[in-house]
Protein backbone atom coordinates (compact mmCIF):
# COMPACT_ATOMS: atom_id res chain seq x y z
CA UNK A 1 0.00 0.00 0.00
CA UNK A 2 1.76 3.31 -1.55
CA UNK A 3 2.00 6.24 1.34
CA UNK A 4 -0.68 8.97 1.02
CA UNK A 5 0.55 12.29 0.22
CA UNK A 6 -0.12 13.53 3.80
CA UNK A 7 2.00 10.92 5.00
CA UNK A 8 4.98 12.10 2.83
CA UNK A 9 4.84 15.12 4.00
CA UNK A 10 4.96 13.81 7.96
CA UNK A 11 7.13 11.35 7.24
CA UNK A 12 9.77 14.68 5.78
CA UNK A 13 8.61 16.40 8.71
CA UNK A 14 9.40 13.63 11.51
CA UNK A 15 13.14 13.38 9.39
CA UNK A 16 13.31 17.12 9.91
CA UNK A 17 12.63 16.61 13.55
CA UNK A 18 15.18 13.21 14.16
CA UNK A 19 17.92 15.16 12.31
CA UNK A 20 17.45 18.22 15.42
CA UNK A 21 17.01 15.44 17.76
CA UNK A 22 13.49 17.28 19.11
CA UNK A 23 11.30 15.50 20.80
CA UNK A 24 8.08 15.03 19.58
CA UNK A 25 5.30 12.56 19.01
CA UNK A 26 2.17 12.37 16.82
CA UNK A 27 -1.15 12.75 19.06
CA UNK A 28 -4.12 10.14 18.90
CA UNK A 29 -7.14 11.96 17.59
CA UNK A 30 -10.40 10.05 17.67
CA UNK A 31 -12.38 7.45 20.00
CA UNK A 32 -9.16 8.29 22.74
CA UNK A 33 -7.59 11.76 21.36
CA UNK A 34 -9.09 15.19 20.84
CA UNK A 35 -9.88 15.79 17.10
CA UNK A 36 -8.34 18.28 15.21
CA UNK A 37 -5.19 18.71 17.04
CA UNK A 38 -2.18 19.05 15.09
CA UNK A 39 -0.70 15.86 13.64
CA UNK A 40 2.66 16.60 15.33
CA UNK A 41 3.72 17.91 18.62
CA UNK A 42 7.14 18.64 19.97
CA UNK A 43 9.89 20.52 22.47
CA UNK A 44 13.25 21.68 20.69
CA UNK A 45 15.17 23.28 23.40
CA UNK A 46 12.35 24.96 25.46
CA UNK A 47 10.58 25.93 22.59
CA UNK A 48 7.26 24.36 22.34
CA UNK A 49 5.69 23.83 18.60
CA UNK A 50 2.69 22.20 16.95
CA UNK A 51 2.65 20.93 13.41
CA UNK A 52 -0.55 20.60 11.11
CA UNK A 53 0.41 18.70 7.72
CA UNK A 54 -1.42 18.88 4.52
CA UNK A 55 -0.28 17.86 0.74
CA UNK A 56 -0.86 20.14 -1.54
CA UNK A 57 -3.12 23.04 -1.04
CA UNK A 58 -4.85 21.33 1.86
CA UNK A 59 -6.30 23.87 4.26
CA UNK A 60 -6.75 23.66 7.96
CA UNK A 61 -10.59 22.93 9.31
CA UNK A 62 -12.11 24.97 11.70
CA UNK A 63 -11.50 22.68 14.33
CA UNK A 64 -7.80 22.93 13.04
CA UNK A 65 -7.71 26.62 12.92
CA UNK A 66 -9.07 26.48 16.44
CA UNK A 67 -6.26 24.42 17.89
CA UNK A 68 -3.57 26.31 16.03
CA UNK A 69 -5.14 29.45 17.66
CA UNK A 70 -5.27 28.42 20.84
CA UNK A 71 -1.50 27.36 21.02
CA UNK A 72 -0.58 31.00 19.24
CA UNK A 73 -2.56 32.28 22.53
CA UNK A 74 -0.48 30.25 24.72
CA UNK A 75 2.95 31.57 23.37
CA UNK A 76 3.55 28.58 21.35
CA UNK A 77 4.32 28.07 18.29
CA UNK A 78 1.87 26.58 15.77
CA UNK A 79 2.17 25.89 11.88
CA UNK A 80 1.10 24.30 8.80
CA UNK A 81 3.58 22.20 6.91
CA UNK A 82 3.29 21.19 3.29
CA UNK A 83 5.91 19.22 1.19
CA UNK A 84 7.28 23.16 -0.06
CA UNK A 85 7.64 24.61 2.78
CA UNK A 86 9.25 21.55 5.37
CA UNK A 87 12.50 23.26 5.30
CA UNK A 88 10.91 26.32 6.97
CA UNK A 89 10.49 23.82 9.82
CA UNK A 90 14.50 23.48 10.27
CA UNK A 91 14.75 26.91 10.23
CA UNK A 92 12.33 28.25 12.54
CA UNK A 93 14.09 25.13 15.04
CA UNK A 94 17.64 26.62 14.31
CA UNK A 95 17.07 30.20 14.44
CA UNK A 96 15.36 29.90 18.18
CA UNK A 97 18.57 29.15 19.52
């Protein structure tokens, strides 16, 4: 079974992530989780992020948007990864040093 785009996209993300050795871990949504949390959550250094992925032109849902708001509010640091813009991801990480 070929990976769905999404999943490229985490998978280049969670590479990102290993290389920088931040921790981080993918949330259950669903029956046990909260839905529409961001796919990946993570620490690098003290600095606390959340990442929403989407291939393509995929856009956030309300729920999403919500989320992503609510960590913003918290001093956080929330964004939305797509397979063109993953390298903003490393830099954002490095440059918070």
């Amino acid at each position: 079974m070929a990976a769905t785009p999404e999943k490229k996209v985490k998978d280049k993300v969670r590479a990102v992530l290993n290389e920088l050795n931040a921790y981080h871990f993918m949330p259950a949504t669903g029956g046990f989780g909260s839905s529409g949390v961001p796919d990946i959550v993570g620490c690098y250094r003290g600095f606390f992020f959340a990442i929403e992925c989407k291939a393509g032109k995929g856009k956030t849902t309300a729920l999403q948007d919500m989320h992503i708001e609510k960590i913003r509010k918290a001093s956080g640091y929330a964004l939305v990864v797509n397979e063109d813009n993953v390298e903003d991801l490393r830099r954002l990480l490095l440059n918070r040093l």
